[in-house]
N, C-alpha and C. Protein backbone atom coordinates (compact mmCIF):
# COMPACT_ATOMS: atom_id res chain seq x y z
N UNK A 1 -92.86 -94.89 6.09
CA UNK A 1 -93.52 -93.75 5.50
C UNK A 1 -92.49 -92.72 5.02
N UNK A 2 -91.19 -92.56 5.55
CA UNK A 2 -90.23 -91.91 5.46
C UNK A 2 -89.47 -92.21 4.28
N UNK A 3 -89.67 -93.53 3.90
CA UNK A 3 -88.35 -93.99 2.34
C UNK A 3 -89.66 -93.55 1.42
N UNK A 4 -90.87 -93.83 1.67
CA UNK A 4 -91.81 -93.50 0.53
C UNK A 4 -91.95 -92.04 0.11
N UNK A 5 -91.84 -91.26 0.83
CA UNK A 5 -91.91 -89.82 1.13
C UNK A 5 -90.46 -89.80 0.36
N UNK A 6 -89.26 -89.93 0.05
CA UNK A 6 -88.08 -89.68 -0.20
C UNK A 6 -87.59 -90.18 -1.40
N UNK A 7 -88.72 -91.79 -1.94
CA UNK A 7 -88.72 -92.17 -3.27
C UNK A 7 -89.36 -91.35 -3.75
N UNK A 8 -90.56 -90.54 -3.50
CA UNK A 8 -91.56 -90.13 -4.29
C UNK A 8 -90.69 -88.51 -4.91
N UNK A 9 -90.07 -88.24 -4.18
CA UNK A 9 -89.04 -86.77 -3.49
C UNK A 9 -88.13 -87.25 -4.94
N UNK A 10 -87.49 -88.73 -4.54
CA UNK A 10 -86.23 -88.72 -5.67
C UNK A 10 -86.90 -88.82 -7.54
N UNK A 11 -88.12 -89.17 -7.39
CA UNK A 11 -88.96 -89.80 -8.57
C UNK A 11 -89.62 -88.44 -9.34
N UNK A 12 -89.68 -87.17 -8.06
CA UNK A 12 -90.38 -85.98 -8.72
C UNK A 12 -88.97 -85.29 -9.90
N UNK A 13 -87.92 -85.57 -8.98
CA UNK A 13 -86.28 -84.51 -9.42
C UNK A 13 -86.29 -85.68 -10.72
N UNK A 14 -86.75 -86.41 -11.26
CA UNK A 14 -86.77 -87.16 -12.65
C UNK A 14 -87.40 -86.64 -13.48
N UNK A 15 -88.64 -86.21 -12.71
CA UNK A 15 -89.61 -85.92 -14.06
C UNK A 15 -89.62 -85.87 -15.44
N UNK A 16 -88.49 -84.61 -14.80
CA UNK A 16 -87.76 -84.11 -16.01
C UNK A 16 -86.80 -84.54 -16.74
N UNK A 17 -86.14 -84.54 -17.79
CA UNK A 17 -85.19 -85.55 -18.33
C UNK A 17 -83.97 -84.66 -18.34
N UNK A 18 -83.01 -85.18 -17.21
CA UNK A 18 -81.71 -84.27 -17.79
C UNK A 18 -80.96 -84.77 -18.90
N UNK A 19 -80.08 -83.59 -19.50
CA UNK A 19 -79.56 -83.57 -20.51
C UNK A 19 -77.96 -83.37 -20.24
N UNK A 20 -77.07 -84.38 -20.70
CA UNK A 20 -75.62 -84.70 -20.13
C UNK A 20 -74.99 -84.74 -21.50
N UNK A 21 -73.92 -83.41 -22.16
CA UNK A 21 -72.94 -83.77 -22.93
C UNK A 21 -71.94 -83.67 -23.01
N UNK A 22 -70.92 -84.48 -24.03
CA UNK A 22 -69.61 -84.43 -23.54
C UNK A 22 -68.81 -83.36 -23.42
N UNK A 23 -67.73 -83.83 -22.88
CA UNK A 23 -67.01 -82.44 -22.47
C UNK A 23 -65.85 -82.39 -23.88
N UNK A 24 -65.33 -80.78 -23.95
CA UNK A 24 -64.91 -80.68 -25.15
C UNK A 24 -63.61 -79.88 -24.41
N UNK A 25 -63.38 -79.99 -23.13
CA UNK A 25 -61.61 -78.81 -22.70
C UNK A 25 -60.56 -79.54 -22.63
N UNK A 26 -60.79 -81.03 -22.88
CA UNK A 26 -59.52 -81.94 -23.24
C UNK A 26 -58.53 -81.08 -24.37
N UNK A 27 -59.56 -80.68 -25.69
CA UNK A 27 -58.80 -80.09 -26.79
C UNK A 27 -58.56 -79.05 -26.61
N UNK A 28 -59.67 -77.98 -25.82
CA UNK A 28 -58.99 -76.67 -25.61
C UNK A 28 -57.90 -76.84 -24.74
N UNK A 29 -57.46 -77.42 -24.03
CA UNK A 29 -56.10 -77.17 -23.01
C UNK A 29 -55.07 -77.94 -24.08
N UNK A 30 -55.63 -78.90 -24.77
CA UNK A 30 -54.02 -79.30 -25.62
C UNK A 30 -53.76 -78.28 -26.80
N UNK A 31 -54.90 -77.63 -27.30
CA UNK A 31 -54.46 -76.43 -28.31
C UNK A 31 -53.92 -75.63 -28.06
N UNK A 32 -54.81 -75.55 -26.61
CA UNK A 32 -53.64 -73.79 -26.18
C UNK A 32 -52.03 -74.36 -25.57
N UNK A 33 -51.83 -75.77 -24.79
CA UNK A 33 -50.79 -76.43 -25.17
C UNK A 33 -49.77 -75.99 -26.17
N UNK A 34 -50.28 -76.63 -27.26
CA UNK A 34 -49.83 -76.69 -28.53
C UNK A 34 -49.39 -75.19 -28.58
N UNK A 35 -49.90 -74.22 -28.79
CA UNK A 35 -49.89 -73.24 -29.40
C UNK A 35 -48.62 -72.35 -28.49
N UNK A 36 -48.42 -72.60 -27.68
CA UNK A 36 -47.69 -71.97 -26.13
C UNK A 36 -46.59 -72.70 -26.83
N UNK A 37 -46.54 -73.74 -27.09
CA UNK A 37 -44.44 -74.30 -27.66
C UNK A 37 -44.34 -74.04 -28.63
N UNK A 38 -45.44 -74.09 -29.89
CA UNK A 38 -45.47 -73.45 -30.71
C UNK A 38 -44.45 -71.84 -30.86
N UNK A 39 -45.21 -71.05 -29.92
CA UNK A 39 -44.83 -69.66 -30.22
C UNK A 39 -43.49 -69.50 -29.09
N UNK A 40 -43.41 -70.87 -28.14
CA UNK A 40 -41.78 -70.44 -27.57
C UNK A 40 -40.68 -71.21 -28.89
N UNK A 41 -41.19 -71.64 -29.09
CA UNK A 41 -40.23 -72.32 -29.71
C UNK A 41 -39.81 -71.51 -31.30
N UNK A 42 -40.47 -71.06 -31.45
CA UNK A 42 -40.96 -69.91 -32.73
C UNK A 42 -39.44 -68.72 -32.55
N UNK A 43 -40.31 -67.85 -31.18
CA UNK A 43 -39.28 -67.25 -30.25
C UNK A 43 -37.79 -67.28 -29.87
N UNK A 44 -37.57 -68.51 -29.61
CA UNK A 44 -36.48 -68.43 -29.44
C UNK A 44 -35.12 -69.25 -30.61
N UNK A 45 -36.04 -69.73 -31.18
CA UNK A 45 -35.49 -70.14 -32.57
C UNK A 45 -34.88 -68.77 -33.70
N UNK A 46 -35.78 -68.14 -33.82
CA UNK A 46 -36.04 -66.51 -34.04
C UNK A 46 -34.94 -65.77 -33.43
N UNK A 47 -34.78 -65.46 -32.00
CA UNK A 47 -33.85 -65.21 -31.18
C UNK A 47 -32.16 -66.11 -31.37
N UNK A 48 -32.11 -66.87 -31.50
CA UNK A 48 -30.92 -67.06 -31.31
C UNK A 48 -30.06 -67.47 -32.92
N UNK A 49 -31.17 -67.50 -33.72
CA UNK A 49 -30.52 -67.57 -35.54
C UNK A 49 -30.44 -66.28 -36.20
N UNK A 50 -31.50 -65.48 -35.53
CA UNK A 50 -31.80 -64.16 -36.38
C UNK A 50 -32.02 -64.22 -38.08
N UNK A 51 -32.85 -65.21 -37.97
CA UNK A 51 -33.41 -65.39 -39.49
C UNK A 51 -34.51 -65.42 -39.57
N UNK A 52 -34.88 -65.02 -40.85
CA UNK A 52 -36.22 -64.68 -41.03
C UNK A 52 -37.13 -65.93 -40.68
N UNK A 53 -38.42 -65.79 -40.47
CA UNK A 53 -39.67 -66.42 -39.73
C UNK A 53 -40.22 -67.39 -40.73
N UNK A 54 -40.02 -67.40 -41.88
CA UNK A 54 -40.24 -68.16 -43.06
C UNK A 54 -39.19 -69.35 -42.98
N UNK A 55 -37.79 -69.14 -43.16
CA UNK A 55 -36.87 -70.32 -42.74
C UNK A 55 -37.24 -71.28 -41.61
N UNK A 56 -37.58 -70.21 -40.38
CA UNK A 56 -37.80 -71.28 -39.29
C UNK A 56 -39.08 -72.50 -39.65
N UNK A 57 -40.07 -71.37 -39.95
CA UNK A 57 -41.62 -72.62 -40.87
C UNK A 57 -40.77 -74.08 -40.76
N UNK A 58 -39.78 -74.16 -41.80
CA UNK A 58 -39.62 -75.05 -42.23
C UNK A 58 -38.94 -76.63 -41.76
N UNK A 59 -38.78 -75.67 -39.91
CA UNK A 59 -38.04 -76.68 -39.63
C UNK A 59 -39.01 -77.89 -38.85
N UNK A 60 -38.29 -79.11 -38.84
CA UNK A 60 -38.98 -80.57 -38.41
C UNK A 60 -39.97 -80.33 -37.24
N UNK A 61 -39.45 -79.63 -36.05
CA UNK A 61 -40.33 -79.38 -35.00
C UNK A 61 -41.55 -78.66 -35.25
N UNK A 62 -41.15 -77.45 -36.08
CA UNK A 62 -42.19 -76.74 -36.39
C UNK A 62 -43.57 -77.15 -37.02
N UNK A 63 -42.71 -78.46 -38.26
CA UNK A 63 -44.35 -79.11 -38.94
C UNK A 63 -44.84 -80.28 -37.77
N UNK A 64 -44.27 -80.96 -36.87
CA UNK A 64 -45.01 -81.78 -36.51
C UNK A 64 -46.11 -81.02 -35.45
N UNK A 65 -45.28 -79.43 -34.65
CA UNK A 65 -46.36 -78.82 -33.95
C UNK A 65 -47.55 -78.11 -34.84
N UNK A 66 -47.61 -78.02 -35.89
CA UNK A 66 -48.35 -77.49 -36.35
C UNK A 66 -49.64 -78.58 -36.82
N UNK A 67 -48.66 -79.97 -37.27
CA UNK A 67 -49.67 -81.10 -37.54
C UNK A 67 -50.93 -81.67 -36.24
N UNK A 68 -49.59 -81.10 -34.97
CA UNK A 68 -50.78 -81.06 -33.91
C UNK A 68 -51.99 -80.56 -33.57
N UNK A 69 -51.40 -79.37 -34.05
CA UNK A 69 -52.00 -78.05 -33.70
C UNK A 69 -53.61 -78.25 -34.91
N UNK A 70 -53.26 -78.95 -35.85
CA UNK A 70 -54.38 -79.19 -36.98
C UNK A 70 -55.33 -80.41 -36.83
N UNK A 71 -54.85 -81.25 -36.58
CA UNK A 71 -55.07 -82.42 -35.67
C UNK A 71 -56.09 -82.13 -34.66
N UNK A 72 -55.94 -81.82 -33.55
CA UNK A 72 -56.16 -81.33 -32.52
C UNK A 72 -57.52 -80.26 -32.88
N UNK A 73 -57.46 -79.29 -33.64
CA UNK A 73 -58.61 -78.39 -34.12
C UNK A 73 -59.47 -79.04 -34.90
N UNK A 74 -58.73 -79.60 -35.49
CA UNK A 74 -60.08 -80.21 -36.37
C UNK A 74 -61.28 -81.57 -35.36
N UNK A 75 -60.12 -82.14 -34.42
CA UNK A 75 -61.02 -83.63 -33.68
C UNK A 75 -62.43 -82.38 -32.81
N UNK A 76 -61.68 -81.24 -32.37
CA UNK A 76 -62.62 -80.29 -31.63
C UNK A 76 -64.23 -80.17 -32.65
N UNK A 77 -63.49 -79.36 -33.65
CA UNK A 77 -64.37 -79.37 -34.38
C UNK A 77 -65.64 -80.32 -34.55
N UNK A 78 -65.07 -81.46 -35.26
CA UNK A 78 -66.10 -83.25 -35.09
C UNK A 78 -66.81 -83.01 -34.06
N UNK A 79 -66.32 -83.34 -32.77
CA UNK A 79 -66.77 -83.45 -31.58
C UNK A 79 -68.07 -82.20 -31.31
N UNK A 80 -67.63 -81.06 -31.64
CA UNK A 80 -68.61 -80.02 -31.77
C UNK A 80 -69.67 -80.38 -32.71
N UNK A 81 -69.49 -80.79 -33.75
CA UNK A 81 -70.85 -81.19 -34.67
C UNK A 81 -71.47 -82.44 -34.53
N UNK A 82 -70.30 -83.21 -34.03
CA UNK A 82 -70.83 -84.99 -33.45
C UNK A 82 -72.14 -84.80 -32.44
N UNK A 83 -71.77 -83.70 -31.32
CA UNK A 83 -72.77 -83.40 -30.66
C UNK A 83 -73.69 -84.39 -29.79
N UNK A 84 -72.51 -85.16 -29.08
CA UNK A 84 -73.11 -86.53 -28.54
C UNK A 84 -73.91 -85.61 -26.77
N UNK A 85 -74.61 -86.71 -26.53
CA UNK A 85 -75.30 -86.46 -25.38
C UNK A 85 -75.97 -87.93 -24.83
N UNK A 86 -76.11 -87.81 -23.44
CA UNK A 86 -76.94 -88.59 -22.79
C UNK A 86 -77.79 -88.33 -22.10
N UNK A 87 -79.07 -88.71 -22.46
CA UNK A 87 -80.50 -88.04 -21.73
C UNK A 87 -80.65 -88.98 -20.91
N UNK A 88 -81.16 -88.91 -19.09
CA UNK A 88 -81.61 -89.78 -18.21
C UNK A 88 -83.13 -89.29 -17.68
N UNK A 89 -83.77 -90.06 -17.84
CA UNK A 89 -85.40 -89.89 -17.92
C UNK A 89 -85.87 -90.76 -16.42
N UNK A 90 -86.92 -91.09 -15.87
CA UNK A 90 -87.23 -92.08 -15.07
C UNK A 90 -88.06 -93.01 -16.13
N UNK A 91 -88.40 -92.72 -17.23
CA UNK A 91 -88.57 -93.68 -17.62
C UNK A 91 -87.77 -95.16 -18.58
N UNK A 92 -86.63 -94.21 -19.52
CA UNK A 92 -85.74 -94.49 -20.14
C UNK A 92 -84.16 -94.18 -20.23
N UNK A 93 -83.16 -94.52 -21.07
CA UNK A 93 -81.52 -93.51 -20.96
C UNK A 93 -81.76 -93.55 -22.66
N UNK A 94 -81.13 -92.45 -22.99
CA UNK A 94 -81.32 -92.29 -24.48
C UNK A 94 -79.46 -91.43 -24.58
N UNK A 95 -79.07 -92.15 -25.85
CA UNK A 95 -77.52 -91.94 -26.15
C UNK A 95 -77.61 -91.26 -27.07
N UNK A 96 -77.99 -90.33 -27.58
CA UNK A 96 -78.11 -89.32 -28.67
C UNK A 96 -76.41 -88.62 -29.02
N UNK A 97 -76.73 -88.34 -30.18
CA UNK A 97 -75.97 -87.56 -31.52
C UNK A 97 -75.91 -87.27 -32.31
N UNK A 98 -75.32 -86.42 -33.40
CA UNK A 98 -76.15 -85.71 -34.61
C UNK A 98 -76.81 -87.10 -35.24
N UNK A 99 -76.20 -87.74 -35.77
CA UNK A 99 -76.70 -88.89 -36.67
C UNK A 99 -77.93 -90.08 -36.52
N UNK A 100 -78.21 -90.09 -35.21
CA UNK A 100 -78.91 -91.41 -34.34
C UNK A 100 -79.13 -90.95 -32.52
N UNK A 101 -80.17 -91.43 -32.71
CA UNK A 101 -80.60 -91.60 -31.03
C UNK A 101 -81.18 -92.90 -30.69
N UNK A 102 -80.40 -93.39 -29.85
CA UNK A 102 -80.70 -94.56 -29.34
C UNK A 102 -81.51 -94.85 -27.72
N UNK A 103 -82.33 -95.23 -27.94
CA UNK A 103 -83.21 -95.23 -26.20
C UNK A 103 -83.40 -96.67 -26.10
N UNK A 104 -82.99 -96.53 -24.69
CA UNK A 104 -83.62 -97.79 -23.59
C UNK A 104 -84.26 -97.27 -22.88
N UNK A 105 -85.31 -98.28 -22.53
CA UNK A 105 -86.32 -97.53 -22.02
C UNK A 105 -85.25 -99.23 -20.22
N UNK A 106 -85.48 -98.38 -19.01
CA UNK A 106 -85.20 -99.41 -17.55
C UNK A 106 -85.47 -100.84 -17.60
N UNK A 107 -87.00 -100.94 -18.14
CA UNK A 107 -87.28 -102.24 -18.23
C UNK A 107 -86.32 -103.45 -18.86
N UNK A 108 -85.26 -103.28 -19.43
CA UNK A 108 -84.64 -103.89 -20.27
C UNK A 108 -83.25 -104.06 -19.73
N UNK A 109 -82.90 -102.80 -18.99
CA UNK A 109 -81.98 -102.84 -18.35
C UNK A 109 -82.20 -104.23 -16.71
N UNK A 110 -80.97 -104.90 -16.82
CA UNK A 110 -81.19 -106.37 -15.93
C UNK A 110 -81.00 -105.47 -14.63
N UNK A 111 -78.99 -105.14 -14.69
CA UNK A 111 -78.51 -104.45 -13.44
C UNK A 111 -77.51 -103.29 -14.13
N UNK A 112 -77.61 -102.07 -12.83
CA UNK A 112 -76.76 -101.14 -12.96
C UNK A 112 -75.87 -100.97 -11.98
N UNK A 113 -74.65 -101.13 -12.67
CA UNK A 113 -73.09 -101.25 -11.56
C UNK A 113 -72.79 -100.01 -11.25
N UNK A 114 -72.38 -99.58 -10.46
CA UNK A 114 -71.19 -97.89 -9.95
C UNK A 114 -70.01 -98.31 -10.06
N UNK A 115 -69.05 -98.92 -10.66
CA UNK A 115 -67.85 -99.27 -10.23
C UNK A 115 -66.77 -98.34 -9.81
N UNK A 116 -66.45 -98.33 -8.67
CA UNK A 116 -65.41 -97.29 -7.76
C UNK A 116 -64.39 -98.06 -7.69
N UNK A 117 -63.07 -96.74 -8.22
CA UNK A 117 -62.02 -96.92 -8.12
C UNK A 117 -61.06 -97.40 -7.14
N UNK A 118 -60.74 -98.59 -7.50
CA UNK A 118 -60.01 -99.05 -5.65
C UNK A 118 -58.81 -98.38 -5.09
N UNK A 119 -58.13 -97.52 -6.20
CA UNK A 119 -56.79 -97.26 -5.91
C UNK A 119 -56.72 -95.85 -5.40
N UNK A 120 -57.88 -94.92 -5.80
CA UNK A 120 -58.21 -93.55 -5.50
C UNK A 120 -58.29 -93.65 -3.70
N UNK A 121 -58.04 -92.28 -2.87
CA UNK A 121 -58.41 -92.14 -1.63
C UNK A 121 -60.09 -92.04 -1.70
N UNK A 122 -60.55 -91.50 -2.39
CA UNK A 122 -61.74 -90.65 -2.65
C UNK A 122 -62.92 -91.51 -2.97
N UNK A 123 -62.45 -92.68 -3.38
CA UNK A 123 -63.26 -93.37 -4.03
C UNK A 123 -64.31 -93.10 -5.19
N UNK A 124 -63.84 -92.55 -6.06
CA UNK A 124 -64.83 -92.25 -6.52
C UNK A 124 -65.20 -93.03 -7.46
N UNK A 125 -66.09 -92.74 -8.53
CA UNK A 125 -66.94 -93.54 -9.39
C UNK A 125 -66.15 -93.70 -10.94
N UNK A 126 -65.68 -95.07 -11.22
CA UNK A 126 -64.73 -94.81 -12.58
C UNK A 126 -65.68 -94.77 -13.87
N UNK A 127 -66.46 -95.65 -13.86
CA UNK A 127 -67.69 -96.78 -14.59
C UNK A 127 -68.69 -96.86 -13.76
N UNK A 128 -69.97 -96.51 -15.19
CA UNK A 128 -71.23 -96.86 -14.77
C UNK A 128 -71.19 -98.11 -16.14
N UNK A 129 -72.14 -99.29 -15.42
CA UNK A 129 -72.16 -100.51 -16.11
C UNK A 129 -73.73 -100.71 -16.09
N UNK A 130 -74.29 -100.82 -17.10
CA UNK A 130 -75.74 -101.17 -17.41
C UNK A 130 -75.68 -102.53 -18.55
N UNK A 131 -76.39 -103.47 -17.12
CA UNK A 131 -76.50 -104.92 -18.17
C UNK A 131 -77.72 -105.03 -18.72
N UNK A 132 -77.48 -105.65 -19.90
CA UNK A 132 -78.66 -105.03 -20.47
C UNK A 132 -79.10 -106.74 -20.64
N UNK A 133 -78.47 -107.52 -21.16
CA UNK A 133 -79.05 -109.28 -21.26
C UNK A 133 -77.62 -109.81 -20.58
N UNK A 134 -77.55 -111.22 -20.76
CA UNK A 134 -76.64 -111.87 -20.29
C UNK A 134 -74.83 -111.48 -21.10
N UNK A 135 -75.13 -111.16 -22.09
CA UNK A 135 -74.07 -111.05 -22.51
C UNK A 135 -73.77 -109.83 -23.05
N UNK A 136 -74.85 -108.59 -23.06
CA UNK A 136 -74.72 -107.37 -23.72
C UNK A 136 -74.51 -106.46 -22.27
N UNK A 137 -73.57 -105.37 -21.99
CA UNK A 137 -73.69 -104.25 -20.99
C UNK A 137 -73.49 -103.51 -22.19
N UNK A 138 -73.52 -102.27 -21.63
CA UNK A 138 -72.97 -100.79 -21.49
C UNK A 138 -72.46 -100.08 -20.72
N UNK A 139 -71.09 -99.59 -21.20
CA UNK A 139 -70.29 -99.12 -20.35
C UNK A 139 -70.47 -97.43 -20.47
N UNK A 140 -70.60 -96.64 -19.33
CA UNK A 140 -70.86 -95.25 -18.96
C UNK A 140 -69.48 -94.93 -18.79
N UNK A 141 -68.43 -93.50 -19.39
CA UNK A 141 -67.17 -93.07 -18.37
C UNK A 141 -68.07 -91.89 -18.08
N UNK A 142 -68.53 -91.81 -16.86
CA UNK A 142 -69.20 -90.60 -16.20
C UNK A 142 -68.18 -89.01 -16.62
N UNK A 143 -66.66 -89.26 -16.32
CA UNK A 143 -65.62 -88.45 -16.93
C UNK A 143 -65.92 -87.69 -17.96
N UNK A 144 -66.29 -88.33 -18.99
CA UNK A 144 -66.14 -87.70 -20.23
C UNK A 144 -67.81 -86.78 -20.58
N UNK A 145 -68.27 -86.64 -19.24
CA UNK A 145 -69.56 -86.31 -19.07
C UNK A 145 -69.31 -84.58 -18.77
N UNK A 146 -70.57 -83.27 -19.10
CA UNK A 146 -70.33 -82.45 -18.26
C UNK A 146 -71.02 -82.62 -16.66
N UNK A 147 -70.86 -82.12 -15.76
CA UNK A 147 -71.66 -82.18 -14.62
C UNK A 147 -71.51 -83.39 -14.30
N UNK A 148 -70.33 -83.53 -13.93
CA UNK A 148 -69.73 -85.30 -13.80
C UNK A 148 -71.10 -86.06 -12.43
N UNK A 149 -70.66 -85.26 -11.63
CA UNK A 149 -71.17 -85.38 -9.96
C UNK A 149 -73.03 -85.28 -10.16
N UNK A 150 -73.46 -84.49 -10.94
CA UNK A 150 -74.76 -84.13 -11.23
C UNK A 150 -75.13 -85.78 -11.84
N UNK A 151 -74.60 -86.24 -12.95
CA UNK A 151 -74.66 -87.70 -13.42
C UNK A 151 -74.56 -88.84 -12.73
N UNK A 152 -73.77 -88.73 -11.15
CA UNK A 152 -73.95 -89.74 -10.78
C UNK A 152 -74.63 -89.95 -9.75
N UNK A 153 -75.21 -88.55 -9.53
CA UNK A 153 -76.58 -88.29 -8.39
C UNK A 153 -77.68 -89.33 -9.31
N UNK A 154 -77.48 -88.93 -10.34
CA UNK A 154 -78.50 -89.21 -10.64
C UNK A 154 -78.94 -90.94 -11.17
N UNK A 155 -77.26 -90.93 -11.49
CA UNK A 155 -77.75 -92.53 -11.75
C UNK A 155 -78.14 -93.62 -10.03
N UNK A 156 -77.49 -92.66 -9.25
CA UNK A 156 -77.88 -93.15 -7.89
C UNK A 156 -78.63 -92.99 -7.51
N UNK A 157 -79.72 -92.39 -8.37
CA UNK A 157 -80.88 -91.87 -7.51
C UNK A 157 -81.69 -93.45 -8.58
N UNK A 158 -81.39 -93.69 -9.67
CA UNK A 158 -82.54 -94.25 -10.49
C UNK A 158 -81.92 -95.90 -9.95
N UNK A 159 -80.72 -95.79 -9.46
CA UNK A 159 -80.65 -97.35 -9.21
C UNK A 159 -81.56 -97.26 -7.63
N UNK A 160 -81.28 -96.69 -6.84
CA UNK A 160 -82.43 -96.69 -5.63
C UNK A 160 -83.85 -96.07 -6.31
N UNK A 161 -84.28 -96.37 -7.22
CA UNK A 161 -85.83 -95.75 -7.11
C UNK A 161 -86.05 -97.60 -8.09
N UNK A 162 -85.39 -97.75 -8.73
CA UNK A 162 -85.47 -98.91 -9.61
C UNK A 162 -85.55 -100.73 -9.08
N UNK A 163 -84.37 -100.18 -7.86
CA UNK A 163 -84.24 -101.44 -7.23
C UNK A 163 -83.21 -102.00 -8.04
N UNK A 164 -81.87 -102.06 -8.79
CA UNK A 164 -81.41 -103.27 -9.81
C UNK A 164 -80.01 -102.82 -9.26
């Protein structure tokens, strides 16, 4: 009476469909990266030639940090309008993004793996694996998720309410 009471408990916190998207501070920490050698390197280039700030522009280090620095803003950018997400429902998983949304609805899904890292102390969760037929999965990096830990409550909650 107690697991039924606790499925029904894990089956209500579904109802609702959470909403999981990717994370975007990979680029903010390499921009502001970027931008930090950028302006030492600016600095002390500046400092020790005493030439004007226009000469320095021009030198080799300077364009490849800047190619970074453009690089780097613009993939942010994409990623901001790409606007990917993963919705987990109790009834379905839906992979949404600006262009397409794709849903599975469980039934289709065969088995869902947790695969934990063997080499971590912590063990934690590297890959979520959803087989979908004999030869098709889907691979989850929970990582690249926000609310990493919130995502894998939850996929732990739907592989114990699911049975697979």
């Amino acid at each position: 009476m107690d697991i039924e009471t606790n499925n029904n408990n894990q089956k209500n916190n579904l109802s609702v469909p959470q909403v999981f998207s990717t994370r975007k501070d990979y680029y903010w920490k390499a921009l502001s990266i970027y931008l930090i050698i950028l302006s030492a390197f600016l600095l002390i280039k500046e400092s020790i030639s005493n030439s004007k700030i226009i000469h320095a522009v021009y030198h080799p280090i300077i364009i490849i940090l800047l190619l970074f620095i453009v690089i780097t803003f613009g993939s942010l950018i994409y990623q901001k309008w790409f606007k990917q997400e993963l919705i987990l429902s109790i009834d379905k998983i839906i992979f949404s993004n600006r262009e397409r949304t794709r849903a599975i609805p469980w039934e289709k899904v065969l088995k869902i793996s947790l695969i934990r890292n063997p080499f971590n102390k912590n063990r934690t969760t590297r890959l979520i694996k959803l087989k979908i037929s004999k030869y098709r999965s889907i691979r989850i990096n929970p990582s690249i998720y926000n609310n990493e830990r919130e995502l894998l409550r939850t996929f732990y909650q739907i592989k114990t309410i699911l049975k697979k």
